[in-house]
N, C-alpha and C. Protein backbone atom coordinates (compact mmCIF):
# COMPACT_ATOMS: atom_id res chain seq x y z
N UNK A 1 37.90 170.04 -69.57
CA UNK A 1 37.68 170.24 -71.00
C UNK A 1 37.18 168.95 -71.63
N UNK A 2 36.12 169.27 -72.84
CA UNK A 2 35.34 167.87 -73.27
C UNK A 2 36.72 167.69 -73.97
N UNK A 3 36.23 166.32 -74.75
CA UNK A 3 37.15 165.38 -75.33
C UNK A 3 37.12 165.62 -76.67
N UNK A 4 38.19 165.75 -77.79
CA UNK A 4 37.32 165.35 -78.76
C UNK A 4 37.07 164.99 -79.79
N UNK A 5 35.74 164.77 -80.46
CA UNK A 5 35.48 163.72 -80.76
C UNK A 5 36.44 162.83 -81.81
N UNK A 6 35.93 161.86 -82.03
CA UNK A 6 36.62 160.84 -83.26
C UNK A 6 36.22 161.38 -84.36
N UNK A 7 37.36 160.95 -85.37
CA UNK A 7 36.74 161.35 -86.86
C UNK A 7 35.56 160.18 -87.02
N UNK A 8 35.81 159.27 -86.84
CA UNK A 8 34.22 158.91 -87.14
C UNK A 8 33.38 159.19 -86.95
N UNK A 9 33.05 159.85 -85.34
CA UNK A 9 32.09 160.21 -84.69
C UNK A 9 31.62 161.28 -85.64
N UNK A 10 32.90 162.23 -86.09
CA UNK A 10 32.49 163.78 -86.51
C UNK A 10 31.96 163.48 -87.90
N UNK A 11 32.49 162.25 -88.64
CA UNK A 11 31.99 161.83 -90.11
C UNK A 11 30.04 161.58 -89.81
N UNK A 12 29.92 160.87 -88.70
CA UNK A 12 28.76 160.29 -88.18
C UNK A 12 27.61 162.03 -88.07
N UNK A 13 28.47 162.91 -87.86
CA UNK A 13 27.37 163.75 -86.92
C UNK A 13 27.25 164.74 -88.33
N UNK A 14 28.12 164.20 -89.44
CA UNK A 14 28.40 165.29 -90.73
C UNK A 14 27.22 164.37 -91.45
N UNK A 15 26.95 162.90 -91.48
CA UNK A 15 25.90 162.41 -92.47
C UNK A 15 24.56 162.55 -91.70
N UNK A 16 24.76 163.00 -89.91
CA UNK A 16 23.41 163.12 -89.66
C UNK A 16 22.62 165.06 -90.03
N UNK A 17 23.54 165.85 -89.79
CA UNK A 17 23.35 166.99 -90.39
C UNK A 17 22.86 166.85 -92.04
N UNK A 18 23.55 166.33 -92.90
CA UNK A 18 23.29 166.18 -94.35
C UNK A 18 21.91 165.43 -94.15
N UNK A 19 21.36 164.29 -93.68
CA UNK A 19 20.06 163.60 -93.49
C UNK A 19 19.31 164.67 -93.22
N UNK A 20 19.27 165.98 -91.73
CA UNK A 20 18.39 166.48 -91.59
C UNK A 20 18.56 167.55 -92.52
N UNK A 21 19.09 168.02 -93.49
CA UNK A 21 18.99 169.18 -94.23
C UNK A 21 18.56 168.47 -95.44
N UNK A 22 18.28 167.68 -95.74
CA UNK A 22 17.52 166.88 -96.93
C UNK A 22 16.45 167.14 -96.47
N UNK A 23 16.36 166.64 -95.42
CA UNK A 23 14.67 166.51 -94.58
C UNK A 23 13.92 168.24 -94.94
N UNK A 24 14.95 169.14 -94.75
CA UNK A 24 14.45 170.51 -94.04
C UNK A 24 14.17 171.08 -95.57
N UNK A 25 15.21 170.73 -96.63
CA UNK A 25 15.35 171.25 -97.78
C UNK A 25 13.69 170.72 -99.38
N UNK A 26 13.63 169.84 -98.91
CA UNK A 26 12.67 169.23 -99.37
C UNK A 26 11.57 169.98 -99.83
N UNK A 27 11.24 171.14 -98.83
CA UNK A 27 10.44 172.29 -98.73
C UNK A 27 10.84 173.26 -100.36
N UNK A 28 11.55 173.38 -100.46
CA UNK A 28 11.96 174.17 -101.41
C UNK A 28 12.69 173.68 -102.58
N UNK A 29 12.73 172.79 -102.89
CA UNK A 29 13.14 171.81 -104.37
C UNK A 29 13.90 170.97 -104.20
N UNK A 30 13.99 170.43 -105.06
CA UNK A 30 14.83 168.79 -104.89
C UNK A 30 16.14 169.15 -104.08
N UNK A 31 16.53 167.44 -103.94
CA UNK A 31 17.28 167.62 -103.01
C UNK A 31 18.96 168.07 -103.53
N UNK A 32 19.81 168.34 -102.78
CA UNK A 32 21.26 168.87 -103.35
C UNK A 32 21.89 167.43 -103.56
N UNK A 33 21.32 166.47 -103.36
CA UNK A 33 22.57 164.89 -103.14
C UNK A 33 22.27 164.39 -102.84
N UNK A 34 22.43 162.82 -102.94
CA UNK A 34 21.86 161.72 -102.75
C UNK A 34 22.93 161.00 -101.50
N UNK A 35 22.30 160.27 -100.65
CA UNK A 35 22.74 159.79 -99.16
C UNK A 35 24.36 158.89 -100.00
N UNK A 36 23.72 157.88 -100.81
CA UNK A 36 25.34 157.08 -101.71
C UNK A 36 26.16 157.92 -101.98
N UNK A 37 25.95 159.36 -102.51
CA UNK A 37 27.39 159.94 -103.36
C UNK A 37 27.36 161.28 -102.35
N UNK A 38 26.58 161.28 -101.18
CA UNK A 38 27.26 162.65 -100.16
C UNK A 38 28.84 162.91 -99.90
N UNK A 39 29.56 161.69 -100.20
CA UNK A 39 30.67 162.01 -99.64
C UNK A 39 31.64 162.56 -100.94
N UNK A 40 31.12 162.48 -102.05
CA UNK A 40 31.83 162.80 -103.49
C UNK A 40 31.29 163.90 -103.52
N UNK A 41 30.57 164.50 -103.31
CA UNK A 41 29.67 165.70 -103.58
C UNK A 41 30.36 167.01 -103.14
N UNK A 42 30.30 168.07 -103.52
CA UNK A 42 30.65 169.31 -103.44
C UNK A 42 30.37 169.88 -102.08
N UNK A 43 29.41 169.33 -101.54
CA UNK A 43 28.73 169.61 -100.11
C UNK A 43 29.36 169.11 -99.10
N UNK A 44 29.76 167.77 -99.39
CA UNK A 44 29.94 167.37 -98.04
C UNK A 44 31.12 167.85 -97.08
N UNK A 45 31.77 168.79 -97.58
CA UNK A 45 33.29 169.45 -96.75
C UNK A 45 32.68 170.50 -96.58
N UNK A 46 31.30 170.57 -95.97
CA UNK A 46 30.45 171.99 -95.38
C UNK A 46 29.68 171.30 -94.30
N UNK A 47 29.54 169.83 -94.55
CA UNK A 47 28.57 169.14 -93.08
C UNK A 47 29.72 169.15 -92.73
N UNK A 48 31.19 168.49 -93.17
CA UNK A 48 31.72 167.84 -92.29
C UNK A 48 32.39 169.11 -91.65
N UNK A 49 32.83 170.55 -92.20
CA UNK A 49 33.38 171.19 -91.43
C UNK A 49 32.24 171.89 -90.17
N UNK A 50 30.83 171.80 -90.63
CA UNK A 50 30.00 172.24 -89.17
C UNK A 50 30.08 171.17 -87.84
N UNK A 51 30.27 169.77 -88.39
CA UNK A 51 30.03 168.95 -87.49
C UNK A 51 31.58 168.57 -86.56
N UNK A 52 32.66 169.23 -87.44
CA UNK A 52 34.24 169.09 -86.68
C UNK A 52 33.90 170.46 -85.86
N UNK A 53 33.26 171.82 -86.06
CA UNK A 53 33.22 172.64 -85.20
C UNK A 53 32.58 172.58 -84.17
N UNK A 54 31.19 172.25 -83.98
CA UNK A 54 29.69 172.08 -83.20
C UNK A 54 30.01 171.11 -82.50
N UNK A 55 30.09 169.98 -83.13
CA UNK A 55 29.67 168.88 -82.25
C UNK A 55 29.89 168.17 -81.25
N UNK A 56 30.87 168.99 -80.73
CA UNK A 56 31.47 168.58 -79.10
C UNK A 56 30.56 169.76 -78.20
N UNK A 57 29.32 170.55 -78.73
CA UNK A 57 29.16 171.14 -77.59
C UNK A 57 28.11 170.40 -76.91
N UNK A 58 28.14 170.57 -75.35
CA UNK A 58 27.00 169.83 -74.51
C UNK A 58 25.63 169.63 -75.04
N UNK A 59 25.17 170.20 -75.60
CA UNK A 59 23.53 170.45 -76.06
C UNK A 59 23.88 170.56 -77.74
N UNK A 60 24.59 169.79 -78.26
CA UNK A 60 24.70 169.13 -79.91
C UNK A 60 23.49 168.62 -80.31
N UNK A 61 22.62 168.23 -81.04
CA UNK A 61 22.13 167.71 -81.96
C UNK A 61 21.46 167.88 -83.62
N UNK A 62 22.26 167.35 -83.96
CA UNK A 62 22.14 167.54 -85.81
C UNK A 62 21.46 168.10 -86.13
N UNK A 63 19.83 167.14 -86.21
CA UNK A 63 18.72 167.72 -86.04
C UNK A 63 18.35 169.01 -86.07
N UNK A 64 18.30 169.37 -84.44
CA UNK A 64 17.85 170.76 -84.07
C UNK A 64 19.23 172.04 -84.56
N UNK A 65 20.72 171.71 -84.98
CA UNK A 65 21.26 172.26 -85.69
C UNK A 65 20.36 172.80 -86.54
N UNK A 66 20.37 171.68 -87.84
CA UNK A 66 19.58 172.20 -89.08
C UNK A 66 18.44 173.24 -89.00
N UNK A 67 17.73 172.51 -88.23
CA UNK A 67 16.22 172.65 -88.38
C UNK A 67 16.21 174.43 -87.40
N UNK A 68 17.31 174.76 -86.72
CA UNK A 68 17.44 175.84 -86.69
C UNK A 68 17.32 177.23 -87.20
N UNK A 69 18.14 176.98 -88.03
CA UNK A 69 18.60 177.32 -89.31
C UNK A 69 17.34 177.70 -90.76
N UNK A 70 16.72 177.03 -90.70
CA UNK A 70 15.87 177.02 -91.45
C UNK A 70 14.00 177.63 -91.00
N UNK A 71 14.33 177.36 -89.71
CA UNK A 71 13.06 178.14 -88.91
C UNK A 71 13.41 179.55 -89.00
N UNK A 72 14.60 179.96 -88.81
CA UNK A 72 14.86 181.22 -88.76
C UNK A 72 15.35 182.28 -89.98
N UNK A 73 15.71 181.28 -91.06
CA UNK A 73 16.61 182.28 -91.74
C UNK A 73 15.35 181.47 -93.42
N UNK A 74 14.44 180.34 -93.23
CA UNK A 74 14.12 180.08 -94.35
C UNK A 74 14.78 178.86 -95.32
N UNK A 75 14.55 179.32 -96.48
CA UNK A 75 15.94 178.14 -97.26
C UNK A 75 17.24 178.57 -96.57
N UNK A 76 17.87 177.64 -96.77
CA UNK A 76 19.18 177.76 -96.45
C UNK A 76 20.22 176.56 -97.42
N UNK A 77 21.37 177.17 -97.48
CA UNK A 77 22.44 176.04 -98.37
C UNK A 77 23.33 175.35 -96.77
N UNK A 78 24.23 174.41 -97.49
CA UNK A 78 25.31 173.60 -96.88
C UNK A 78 26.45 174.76 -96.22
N UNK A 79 26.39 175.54 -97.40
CA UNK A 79 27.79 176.76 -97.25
C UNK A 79 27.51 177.27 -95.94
N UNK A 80 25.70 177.40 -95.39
CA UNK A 80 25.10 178.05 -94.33
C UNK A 80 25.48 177.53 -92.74
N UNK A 81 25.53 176.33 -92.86
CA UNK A 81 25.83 175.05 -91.65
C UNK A 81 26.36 175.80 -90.59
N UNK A 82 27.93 176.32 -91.21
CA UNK A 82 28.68 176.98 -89.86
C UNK A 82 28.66 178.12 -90.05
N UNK A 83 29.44 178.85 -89.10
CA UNK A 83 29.88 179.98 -89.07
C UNK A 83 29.08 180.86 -87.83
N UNK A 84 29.49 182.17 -87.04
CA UNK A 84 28.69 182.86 -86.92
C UNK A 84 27.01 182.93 -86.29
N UNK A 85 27.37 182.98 -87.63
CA UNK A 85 25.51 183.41 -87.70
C UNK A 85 24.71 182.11 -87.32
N UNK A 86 25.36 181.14 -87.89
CA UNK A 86 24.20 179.52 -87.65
C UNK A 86 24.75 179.41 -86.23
N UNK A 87 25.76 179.80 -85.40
CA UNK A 87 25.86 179.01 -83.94
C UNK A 87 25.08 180.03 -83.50
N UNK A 88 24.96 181.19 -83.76
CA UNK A 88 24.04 182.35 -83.09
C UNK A 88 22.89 181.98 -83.19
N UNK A 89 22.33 180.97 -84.37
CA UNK A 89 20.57 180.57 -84.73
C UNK A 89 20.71 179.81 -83.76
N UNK A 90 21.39 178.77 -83.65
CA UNK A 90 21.29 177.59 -83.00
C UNK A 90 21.75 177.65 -81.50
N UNK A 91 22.02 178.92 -80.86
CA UNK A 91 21.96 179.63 -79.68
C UNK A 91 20.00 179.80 -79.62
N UNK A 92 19.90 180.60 -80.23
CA UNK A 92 18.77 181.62 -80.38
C UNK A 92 17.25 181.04 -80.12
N UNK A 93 17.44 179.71 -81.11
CA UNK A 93 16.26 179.03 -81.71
C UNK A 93 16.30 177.74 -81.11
N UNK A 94 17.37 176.40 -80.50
CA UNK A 94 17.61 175.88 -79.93
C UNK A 94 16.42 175.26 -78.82
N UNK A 95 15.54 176.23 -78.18
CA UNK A 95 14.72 176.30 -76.38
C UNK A 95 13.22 175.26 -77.83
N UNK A 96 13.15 175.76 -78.87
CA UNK A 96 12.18 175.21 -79.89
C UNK A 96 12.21 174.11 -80.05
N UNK A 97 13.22 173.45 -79.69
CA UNK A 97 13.29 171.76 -80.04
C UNK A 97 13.75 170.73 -79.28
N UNK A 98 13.63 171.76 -78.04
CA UNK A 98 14.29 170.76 -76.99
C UNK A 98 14.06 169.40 -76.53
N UNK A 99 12.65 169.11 -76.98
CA UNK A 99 12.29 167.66 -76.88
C UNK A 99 12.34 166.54 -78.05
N UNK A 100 13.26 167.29 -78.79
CA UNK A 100 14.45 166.42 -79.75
C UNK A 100 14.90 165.12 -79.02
N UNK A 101 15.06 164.13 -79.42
CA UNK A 101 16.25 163.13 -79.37
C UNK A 101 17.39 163.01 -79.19
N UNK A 102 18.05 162.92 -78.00
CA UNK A 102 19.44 162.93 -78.73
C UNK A 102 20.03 161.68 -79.31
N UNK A 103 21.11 162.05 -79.62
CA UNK A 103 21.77 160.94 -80.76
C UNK A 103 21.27 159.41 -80.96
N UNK A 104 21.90 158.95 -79.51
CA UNK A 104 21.75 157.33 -79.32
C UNK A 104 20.06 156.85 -79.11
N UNK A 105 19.42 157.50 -78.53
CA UNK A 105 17.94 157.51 -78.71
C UNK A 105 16.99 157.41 -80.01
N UNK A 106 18.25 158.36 -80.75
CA UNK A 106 17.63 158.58 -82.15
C UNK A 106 18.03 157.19 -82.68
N UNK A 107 19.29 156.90 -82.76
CA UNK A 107 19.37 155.45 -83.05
C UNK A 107 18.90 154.69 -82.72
N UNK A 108 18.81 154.45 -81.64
CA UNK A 108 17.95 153.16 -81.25
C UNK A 108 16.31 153.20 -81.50
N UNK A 109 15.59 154.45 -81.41
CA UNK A 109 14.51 154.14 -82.50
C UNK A 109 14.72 154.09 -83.83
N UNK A 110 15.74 154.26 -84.33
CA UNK A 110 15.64 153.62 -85.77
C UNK A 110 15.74 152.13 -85.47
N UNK A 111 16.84 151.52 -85.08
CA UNK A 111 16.76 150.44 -84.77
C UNK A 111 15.69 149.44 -84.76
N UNK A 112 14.82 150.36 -83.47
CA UNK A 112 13.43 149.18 -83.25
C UNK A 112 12.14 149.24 -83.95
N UNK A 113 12.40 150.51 -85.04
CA UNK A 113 11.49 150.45 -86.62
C UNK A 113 11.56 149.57 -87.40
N UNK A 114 13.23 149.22 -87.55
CA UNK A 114 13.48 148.34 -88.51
C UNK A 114 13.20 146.96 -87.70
N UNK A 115 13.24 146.82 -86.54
CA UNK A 115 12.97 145.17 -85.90
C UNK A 115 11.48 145.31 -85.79
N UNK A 116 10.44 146.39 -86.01
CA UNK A 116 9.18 146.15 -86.26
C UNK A 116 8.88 145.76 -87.36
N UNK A 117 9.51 146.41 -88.49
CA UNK A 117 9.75 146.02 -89.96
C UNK A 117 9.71 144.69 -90.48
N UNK A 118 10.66 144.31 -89.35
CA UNK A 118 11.14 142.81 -89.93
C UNK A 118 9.91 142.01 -89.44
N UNK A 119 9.77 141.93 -88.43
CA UNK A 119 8.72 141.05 -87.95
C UNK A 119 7.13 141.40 -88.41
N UNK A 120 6.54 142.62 -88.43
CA UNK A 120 5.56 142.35 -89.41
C UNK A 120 5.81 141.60 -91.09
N UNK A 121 7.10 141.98 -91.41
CA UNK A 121 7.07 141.23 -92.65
C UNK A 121 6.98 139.84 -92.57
N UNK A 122 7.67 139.18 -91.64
CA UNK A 122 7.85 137.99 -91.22
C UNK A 122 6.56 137.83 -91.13
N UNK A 123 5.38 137.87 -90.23
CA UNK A 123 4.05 137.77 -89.91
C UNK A 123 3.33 137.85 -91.51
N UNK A 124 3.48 138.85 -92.61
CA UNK A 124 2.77 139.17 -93.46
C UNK A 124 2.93 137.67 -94.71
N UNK A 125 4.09 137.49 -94.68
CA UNK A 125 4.75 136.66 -95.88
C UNK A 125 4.99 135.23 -94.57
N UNK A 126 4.88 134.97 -93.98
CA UNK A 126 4.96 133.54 -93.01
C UNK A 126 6.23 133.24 -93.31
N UNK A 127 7.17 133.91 -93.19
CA UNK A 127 8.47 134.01 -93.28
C UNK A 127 9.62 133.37 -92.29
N UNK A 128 10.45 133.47 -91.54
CA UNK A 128 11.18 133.49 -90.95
C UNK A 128 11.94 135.08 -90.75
N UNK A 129 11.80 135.40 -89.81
CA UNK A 129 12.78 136.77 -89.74
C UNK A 129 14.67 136.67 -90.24
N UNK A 130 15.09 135.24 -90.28
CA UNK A 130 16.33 135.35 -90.41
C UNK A 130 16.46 135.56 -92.07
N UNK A 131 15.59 134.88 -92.86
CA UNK A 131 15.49 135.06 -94.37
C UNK A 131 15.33 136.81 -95.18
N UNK A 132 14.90 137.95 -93.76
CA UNK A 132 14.60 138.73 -94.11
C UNK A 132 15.59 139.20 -95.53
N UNK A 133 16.88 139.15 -95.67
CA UNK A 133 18.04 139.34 -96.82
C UNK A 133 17.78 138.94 -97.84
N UNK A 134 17.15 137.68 -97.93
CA UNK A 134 16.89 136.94 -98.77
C UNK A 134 15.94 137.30 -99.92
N UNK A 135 15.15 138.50 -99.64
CA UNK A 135 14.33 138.83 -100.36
C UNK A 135 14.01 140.51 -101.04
N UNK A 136 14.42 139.93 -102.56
CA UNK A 136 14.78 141.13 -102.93
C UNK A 136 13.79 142.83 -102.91
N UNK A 137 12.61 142.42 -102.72
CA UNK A 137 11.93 143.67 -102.51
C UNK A 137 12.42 143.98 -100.89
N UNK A 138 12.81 143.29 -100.15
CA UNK A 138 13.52 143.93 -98.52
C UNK A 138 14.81 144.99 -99.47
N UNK A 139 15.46 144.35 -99.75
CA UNK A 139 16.86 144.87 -100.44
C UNK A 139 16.72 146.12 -101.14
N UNK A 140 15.46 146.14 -101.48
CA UNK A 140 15.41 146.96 -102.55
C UNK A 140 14.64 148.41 -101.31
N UNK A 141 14.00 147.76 -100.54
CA UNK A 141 13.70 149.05 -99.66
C UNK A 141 15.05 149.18 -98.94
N UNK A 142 15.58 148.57 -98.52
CA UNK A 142 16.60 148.91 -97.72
C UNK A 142 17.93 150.15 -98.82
N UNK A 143 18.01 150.22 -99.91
CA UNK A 143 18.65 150.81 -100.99
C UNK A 143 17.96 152.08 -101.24
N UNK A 144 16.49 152.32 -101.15
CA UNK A 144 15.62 153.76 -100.91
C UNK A 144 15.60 153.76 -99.91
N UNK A 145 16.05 153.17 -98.82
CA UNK A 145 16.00 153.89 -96.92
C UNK A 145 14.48 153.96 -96.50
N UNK A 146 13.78 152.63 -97.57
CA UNK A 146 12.23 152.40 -96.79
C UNK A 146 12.41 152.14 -95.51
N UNK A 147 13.37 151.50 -95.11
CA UNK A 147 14.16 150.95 -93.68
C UNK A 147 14.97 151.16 -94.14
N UNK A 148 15.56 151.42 -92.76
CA UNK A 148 17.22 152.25 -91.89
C UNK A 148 17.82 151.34 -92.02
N UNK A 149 18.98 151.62 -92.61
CA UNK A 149 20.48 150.19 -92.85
C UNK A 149 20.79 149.91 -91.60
N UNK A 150 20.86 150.75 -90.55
CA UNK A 150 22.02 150.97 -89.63
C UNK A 150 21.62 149.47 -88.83
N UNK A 151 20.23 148.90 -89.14
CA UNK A 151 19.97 147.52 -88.08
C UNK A 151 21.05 146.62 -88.53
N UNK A 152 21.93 146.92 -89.80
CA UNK A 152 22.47 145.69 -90.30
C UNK A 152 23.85 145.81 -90.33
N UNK A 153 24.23 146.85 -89.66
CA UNK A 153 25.80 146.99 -89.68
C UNK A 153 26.54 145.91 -88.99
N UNK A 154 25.41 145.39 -87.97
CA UNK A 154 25.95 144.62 -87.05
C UNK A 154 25.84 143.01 -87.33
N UNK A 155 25.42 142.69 -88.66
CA UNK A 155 24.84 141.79 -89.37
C UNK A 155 26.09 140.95 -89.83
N UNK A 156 26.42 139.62 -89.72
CA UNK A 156 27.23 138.43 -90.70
C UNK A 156 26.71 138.22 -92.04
N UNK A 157 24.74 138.28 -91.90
CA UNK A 157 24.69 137.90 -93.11
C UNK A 157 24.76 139.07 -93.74
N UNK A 158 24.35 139.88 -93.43
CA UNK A 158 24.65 141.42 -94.16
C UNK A 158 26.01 141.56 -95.19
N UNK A 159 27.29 141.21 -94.30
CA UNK A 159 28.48 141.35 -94.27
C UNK A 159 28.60 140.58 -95.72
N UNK A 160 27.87 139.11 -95.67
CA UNK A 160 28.51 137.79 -97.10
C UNK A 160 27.13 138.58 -98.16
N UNK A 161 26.54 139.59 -98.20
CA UNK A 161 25.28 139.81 -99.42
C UNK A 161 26.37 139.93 -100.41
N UNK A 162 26.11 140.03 -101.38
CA UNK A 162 26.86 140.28 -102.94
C UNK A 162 27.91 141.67 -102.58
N UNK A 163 28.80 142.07 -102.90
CA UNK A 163 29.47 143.82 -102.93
C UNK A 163 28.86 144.74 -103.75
N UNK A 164 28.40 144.36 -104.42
CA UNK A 164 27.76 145.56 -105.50
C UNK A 164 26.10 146.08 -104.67
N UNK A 165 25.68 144.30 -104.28
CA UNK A 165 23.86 144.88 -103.63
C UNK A 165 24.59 145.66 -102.34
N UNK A 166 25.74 145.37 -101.73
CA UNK A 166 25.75 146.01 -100.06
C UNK A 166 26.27 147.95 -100.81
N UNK A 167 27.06 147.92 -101.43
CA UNK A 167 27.38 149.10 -101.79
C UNK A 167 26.24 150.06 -102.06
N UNK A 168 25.19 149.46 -103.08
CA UNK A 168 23.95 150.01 -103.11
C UNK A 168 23.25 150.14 -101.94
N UNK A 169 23.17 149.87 -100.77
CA UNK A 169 22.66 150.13 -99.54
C UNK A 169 23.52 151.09 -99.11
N UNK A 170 24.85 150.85 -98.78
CA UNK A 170 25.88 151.89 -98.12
C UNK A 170 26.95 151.72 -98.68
N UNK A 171 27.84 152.39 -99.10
CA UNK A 171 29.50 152.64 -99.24
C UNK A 171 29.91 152.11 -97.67
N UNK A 172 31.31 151.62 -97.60
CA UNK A 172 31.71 151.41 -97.05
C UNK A 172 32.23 152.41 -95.88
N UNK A 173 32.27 153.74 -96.32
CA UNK A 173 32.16 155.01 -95.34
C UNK A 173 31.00 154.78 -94.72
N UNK A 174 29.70 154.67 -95.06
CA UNK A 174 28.96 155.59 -94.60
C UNK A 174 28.56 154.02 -93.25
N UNK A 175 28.46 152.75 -94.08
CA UNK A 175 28.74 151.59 -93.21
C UNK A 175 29.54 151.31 -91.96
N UNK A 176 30.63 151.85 -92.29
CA UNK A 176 31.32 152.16 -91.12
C UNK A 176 30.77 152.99 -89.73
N UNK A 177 30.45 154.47 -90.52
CA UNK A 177 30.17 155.26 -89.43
C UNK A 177 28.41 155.06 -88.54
N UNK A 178 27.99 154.07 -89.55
CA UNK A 178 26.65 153.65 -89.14
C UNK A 178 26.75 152.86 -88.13
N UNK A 179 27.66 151.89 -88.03
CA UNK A 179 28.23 150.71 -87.84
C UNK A 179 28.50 151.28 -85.87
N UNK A 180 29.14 152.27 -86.32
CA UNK A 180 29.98 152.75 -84.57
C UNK A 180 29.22 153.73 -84.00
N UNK A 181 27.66 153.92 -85.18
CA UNK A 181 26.81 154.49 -84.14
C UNK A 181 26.04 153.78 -83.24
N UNK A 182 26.03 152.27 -83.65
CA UNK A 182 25.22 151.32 -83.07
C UNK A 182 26.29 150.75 -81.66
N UNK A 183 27.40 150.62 -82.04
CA UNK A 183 28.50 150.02 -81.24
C UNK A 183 29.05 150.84 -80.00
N UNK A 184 28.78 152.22 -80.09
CA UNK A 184 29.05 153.23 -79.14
C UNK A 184 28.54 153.08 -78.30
N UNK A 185 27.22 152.89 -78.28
CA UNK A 185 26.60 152.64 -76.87
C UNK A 185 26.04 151.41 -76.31
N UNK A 186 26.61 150.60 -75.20
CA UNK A 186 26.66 149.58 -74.73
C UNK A 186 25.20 148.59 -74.54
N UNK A 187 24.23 149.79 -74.05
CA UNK A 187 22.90 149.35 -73.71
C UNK A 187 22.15 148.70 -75.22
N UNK A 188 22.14 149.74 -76.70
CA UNK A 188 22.53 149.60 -77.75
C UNK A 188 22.88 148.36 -78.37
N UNK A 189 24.17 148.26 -77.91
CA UNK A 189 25.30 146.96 -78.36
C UNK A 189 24.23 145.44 -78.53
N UNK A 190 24.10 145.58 -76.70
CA UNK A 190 23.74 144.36 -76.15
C UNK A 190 22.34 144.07 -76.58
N UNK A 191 21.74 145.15 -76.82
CA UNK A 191 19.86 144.87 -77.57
C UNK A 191 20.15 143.97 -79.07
N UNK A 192 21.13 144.66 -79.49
CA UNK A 192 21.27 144.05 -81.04
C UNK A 192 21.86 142.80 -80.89
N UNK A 193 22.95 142.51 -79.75
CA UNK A 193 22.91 140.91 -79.89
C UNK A 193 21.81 139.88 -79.39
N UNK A 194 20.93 140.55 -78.57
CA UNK A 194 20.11 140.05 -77.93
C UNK A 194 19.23 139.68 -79.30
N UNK A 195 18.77 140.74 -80.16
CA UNK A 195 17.80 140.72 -81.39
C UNK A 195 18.34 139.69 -82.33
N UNK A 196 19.41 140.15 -82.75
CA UNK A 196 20.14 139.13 -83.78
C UNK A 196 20.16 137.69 -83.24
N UNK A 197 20.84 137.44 -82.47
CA UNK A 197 21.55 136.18 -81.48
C UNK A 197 23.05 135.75 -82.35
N UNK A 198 22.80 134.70 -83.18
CA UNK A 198 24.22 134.27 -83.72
C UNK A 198 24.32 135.32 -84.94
N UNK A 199 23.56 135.93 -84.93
CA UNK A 199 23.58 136.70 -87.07
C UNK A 199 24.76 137.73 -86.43
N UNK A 200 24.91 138.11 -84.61
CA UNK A 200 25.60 139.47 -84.79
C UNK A 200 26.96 139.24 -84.72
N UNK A 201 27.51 139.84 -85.06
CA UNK A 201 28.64 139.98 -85.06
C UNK A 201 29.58 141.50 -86.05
């Protein structure tokens, strides 16, 4: 019998479901919630109860969850996530996306977007890559998710920025669970200290 999972993990696989149903929802009018206040929101005890049900099965991913769901049935709400009928889509419709990502893959190309990020900026502005913090139009993409936070969970200087600018990037939930998506996997781990050098920690 699988294991299962951590509440973080399941918090982790509840903000990646909410990410791809923004993505999917987009199609049909604004969005239901914003990534900062998902966890105050009326919604989010509908990712998190699909992702405490689903997400221990062998062939999980958020992603192709959602995007299930929505190939087959159209718009769809949060209320839609579980039950029934969505593990039956996501039986059904599933063979459609199989050359999906899974999880840690998916992370780690976010990852090496944002270390392309940095270093063309570095190249553009004759910068230093370690100053990247330092500069408030970075900050300010990093707060619209022009770039993926998750490169900086693992960050010291990240850690000393102001509390109010880091909150505006992530709550301390969502930091966290970003945080142990990077830390979960070893191969992962060791790239980001390798990238960082002394910044990780």
């Amino acid at each position: 019998m699988k294991k299962k999972k951590s509440m973080q993990n399941i918090e982790l696989e509840a903000i990646n479901l909410a990410e791809a149903f923004n993505s999917c929802f987009r199609k049909y009018g604004y969005p239901l919630f914003k990534r900062h206040t998902l966890k105050d929101s009326k919604w989010w005890q509908y990712f998190f109860r699909a992702a405490d049900m689903y997400s221990n099965l062998p062939d999980w991913n958020a992603y192709i969850w959602v995007a299930c769901q929505f190939e087959k049935h159209g718009k769809r709400w949060p209320t839609q996530m579980s039950g029934q009928e969505a593990f039956d889509t996501f039986q059904e419709y599933k063979h459609r996306f199989i050359n999906e990502e899974n999880p840690d893959h998916a992370v780690a190309r976010k990852l090496m977007n944002t270390q392309k990020y940095i270093m063309d900026w570095s190249v553009r502005t004759g910068s230093d890559m370690s100053l990247f913090l330092d500069d408030r139009l970075n900050l300010f993409a990093l707060q619209r998710r022009m770039v993926d936070p998750s490169y900086f969970t693992v960050s010291k200087k990240y850690r000393r920025l102001d509390e109010k600018v880091k909150y505006e990037i992530m709550n301390i939930e969502e930091y966290m669970v970003r945080r142990a998506s990077v830390l979960r996997n070893d191969r992962i781990k060791n790239k980001m200290k390798e990238l960082l050098g002394e910044d990780y920690g």
